[in-house]
PDB file of N, CA and C in Angstrom:
ATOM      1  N   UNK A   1      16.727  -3.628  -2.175  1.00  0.00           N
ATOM      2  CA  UNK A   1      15.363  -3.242  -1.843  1.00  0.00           C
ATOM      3  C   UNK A   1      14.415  -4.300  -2.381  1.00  0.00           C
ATOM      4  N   UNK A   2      13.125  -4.781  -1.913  1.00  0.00           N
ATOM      5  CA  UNK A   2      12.173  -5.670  -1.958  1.00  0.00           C
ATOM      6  C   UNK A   2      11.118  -5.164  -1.501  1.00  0.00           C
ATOM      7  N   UNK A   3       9.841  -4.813  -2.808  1.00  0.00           N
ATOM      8  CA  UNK A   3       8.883  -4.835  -1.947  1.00  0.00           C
ATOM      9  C   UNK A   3       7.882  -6.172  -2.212  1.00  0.00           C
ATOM     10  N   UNK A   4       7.187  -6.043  -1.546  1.00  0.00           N
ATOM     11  CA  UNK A   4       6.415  -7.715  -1.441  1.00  0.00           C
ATOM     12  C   UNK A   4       4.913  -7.408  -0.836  1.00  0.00           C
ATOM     13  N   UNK A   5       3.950  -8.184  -0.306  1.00  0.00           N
ATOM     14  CA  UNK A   5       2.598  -7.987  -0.075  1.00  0.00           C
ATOM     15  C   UNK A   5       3.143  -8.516   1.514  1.00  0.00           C
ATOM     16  N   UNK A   6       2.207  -8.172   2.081  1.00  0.00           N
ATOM     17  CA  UNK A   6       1.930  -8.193   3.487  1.00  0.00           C
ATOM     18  C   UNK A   6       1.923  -9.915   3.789  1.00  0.00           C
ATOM     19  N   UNK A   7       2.823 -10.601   4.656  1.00  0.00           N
ATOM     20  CA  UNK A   7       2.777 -11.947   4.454  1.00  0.00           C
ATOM     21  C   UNK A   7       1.432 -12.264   5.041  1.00  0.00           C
ATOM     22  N   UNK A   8       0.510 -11.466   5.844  1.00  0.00           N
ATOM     23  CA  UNK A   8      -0.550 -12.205   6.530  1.00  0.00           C
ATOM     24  C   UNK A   8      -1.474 -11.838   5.628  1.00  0.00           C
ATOM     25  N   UNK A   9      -1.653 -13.096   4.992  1.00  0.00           N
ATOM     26  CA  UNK A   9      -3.041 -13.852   4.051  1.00  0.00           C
ATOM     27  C   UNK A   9      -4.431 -12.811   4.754  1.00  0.00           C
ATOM     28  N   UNK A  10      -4.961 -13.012   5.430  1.00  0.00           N
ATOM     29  CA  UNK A  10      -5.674 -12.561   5.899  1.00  0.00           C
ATOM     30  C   UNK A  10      -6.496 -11.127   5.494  1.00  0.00           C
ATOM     31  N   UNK A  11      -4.933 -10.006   5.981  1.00  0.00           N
ATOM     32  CA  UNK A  11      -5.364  -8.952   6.025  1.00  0.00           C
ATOM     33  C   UNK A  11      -5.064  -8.365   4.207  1.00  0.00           C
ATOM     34  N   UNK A  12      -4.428  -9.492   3.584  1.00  0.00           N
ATOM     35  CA  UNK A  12      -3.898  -8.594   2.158  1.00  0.00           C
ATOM     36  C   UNK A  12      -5.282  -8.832   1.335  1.00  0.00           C
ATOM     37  N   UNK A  13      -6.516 -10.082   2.153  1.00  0.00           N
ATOM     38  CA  UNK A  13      -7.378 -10.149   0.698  1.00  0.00           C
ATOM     39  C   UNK A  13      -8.222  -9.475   1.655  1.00  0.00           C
ATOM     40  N   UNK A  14      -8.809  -8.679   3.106  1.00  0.00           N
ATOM     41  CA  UNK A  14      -9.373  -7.723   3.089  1.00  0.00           C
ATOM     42  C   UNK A  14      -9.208  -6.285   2.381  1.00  0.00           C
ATOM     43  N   UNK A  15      -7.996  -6.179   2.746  1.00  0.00           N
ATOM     44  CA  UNK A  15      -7.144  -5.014   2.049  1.00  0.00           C
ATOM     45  C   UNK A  15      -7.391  -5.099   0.458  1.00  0.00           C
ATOM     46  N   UNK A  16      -7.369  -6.167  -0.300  1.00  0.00           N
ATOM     47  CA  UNK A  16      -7.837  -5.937  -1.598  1.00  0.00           C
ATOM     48  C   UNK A  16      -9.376  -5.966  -2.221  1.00  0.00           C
ATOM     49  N   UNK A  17     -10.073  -6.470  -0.929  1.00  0.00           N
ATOM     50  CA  UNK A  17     -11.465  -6.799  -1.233  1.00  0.00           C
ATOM     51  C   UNK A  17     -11.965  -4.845  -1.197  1.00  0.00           C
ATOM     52  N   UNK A  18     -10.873  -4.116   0.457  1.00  0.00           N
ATOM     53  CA  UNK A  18     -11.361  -2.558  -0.266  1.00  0.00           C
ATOM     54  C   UNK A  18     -11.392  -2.104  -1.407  1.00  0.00           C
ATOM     55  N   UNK A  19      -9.936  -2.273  -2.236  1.00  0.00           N
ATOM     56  CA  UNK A  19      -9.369  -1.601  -3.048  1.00  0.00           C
ATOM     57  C   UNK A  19     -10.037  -2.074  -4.301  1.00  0.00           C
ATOM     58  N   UNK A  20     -11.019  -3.284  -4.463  1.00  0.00           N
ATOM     59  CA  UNK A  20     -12.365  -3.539  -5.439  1.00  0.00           C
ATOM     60  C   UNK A  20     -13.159  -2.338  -5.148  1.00  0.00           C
ATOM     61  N   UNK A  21     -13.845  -1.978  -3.836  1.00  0.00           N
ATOM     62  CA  UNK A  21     -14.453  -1.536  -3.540  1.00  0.00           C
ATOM     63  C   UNK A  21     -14.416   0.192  -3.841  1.00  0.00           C
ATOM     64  N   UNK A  22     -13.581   0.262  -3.938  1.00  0.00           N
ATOM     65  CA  UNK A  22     -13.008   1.799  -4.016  1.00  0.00           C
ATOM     66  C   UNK A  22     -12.453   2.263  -5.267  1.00  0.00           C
ATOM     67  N   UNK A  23     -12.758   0.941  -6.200  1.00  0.00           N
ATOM     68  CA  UNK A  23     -12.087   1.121  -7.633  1.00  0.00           C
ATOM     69  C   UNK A  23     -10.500   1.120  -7.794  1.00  0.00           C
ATOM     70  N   UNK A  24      -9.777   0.715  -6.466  1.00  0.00           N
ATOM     71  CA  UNK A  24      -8.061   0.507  -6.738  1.00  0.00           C
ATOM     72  C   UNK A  24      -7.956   1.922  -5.917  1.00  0.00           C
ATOM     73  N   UNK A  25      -8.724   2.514  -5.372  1.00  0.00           N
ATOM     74  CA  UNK A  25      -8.122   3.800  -4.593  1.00  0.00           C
ATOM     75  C   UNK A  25      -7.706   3.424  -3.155  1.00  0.00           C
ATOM     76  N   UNK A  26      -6.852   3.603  -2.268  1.00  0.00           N
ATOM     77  CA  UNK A  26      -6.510   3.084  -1.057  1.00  0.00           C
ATOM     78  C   UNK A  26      -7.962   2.954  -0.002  1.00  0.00           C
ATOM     79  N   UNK A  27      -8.233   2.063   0.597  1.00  0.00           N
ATOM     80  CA  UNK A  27      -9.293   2.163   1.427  1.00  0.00           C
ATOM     81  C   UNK A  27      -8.949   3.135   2.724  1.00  0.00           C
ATOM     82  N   UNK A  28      -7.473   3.180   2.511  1.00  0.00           N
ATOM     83  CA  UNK A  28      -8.148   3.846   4.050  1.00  0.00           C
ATOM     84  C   UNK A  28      -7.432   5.352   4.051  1.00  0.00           C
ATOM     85  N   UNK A  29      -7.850   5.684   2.518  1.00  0.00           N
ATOM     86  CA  UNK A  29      -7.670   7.148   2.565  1.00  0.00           C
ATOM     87  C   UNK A  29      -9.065   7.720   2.019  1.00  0.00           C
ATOM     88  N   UNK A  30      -9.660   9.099   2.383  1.00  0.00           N
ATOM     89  CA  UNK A  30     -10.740   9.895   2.001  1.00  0.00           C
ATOM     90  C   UNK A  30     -10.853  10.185   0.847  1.00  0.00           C
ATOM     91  N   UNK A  31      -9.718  11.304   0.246  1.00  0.00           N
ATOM     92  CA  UNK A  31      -9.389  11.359  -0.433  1.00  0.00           C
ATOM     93  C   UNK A  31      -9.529  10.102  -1.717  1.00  0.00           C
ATOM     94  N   UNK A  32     -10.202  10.822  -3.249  1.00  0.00           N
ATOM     95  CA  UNK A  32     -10.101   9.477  -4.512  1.00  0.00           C
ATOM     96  C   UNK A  32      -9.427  10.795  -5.252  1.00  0.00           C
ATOM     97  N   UNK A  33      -8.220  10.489  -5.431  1.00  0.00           N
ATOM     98  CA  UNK A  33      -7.032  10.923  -6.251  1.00  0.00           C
ATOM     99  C   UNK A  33      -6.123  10.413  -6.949  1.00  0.00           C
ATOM    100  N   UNK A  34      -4.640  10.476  -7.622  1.00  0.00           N
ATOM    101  CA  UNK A  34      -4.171   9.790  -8.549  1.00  0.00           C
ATOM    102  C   UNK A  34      -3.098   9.483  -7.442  1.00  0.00           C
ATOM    103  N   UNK A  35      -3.031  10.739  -6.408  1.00  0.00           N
ATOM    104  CA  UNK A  35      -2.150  10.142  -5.190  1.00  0.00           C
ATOM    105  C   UNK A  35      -2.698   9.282  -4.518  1.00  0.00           C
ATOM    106  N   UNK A  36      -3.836   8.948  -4.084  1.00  0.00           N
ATOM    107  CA  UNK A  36      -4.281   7.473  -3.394  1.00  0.00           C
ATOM    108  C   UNK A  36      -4.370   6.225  -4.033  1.00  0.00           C
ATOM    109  N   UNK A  37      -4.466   6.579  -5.778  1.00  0.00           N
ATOM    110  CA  UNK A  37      -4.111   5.134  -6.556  1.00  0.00           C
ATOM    111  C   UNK A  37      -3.469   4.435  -5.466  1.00  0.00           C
ATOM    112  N   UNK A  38      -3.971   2.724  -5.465  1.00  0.00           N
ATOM    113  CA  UNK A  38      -2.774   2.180  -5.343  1.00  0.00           C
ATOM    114  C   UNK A  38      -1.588   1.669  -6.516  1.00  0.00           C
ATOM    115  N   UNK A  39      -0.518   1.320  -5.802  1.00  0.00           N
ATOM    116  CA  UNK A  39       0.363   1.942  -4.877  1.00  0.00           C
ATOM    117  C   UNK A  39       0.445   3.108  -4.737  1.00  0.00           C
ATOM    118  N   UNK A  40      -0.111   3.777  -3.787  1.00  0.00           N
ATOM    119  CA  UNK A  40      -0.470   5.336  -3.663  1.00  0.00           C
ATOM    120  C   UNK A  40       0.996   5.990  -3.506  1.00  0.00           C
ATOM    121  N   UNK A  41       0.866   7.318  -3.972  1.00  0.00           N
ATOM    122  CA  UNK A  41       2.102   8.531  -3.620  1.00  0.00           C
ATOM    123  C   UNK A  41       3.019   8.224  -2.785  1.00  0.00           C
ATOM    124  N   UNK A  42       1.991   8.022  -1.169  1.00  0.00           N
ATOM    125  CA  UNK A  42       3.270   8.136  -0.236  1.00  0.00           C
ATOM    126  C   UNK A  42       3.814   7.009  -0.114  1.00  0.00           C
ATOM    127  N   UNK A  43       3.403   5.680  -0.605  1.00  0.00           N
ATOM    128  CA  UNK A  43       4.218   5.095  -0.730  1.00  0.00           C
ATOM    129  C   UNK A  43       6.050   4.715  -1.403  1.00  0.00           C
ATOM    130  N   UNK A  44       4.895   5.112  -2.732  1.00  0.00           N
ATOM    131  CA  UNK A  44       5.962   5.170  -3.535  1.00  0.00           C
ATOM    132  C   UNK A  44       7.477   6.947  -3.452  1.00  0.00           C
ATOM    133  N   UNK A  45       6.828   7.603  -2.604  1.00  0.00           N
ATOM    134  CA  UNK A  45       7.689   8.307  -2.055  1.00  0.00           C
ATOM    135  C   UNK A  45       8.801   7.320  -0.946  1.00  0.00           C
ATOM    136  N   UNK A  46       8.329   7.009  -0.188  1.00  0.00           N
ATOM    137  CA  UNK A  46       8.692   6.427   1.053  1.00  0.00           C
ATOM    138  C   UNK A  46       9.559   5.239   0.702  1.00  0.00           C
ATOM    139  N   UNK A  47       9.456   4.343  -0.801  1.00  0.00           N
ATOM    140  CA  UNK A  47      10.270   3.140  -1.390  1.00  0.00           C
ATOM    141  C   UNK A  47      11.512   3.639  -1.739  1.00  0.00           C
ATOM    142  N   UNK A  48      11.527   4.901  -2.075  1.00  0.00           N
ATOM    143  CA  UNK A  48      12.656   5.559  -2.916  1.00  0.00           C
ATOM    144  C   UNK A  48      13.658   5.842  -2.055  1.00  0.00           C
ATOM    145  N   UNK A  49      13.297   6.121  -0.346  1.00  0.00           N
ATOM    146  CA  UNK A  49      14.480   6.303   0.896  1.00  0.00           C
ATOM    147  C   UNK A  49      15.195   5.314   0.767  1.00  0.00           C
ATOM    148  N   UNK A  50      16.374   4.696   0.554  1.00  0.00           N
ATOM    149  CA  UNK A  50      17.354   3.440   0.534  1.00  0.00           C
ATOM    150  C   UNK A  50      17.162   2.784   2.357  1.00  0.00           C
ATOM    151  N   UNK A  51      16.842   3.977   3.079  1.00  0.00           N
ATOM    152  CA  UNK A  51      16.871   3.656   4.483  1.00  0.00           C
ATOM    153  C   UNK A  51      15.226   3.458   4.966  1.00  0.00           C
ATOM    154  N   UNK A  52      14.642   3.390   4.192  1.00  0.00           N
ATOM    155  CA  UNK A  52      13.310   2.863   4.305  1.00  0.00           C
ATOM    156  C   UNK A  52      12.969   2.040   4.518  1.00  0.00           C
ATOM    157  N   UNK A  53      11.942   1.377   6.007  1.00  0.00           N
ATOM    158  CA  UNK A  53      11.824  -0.347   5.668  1.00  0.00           C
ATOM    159  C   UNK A  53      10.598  -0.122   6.391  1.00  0.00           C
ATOM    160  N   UNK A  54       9.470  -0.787   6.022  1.00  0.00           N
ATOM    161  CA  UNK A  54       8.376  -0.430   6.386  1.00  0.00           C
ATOM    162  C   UNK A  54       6.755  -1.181   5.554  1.00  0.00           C
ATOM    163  N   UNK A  55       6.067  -0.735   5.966  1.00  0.00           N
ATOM    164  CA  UNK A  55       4.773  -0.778   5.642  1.00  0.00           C
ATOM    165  C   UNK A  55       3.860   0.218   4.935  1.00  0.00           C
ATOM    166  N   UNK A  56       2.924  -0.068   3.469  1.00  0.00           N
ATOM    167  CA  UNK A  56       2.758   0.792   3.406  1.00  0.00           C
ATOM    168  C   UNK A  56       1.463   1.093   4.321  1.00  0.00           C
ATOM    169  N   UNK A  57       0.726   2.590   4.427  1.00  0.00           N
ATOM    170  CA  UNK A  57      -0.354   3.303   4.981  1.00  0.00           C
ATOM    171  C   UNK A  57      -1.423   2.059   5.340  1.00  0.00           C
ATOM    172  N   UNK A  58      -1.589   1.217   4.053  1.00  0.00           N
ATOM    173  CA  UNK A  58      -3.316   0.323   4.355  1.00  0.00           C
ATOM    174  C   UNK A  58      -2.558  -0.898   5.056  1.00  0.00           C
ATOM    175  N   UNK A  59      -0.971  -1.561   4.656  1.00  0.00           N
ATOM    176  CA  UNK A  59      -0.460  -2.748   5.542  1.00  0.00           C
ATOM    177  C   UNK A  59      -0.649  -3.611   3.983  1.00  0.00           C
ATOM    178  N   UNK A  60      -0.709  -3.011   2.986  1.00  0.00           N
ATOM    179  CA  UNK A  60      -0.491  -4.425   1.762  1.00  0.00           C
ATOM    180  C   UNK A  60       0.403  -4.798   1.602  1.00  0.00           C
ATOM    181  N   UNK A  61       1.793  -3.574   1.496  1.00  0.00           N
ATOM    182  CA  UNK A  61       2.664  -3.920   0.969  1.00  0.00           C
ATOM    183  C   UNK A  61       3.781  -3.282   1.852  1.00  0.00           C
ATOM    184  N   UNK A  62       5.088  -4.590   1.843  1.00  0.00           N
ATOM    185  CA  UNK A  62       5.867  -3.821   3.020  1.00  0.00           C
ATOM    186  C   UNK A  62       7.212  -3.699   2.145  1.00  0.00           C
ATOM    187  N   UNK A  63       8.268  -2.923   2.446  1.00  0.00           N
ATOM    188  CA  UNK A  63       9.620  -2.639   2.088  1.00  0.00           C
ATOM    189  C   UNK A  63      10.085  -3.506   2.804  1.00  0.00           C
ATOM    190  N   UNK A  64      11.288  -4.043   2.523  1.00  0.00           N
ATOM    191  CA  UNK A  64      12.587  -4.576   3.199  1.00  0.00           C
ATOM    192  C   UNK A  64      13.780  -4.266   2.300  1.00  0.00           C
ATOM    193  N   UNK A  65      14.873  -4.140   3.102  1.00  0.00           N
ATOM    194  CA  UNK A  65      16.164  -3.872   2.904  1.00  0.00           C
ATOM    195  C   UNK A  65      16.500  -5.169   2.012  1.00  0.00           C
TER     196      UNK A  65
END
């Protein structure tokens, strides 16, 4: 398992310019909880599947096998 940041430059320093913005809470959830921290809940739910490969919710950070 590997997780890593989103290889496109681009969208990882919009994506972090939210997560300034929001105090580290996911931008593109409503919700300001300890589950939207980033790395928010469902992520870190979703890392723990061995058969998981994916992206998380905002696109920062992706799984690979």
């Amino acid at each position: 398992m590997k997780v890593k940041l989103n290889p496109d430059e681009k969208m990882v320093n919009q994506i972090k310019e939210g997560l300034k913005q929001t105090g580290g809470y996911c931008p593109c959830k409503l919700e300001r909880t300890e589950d939207t921290k980033c790395m928010c809940k469902e992520f870190r739910e979703q890392i723990k599947d061995p058969n998981y490969e994916g992206f998380c919710h905002c696109m920062l950070y992706i799984k690979e096998k």
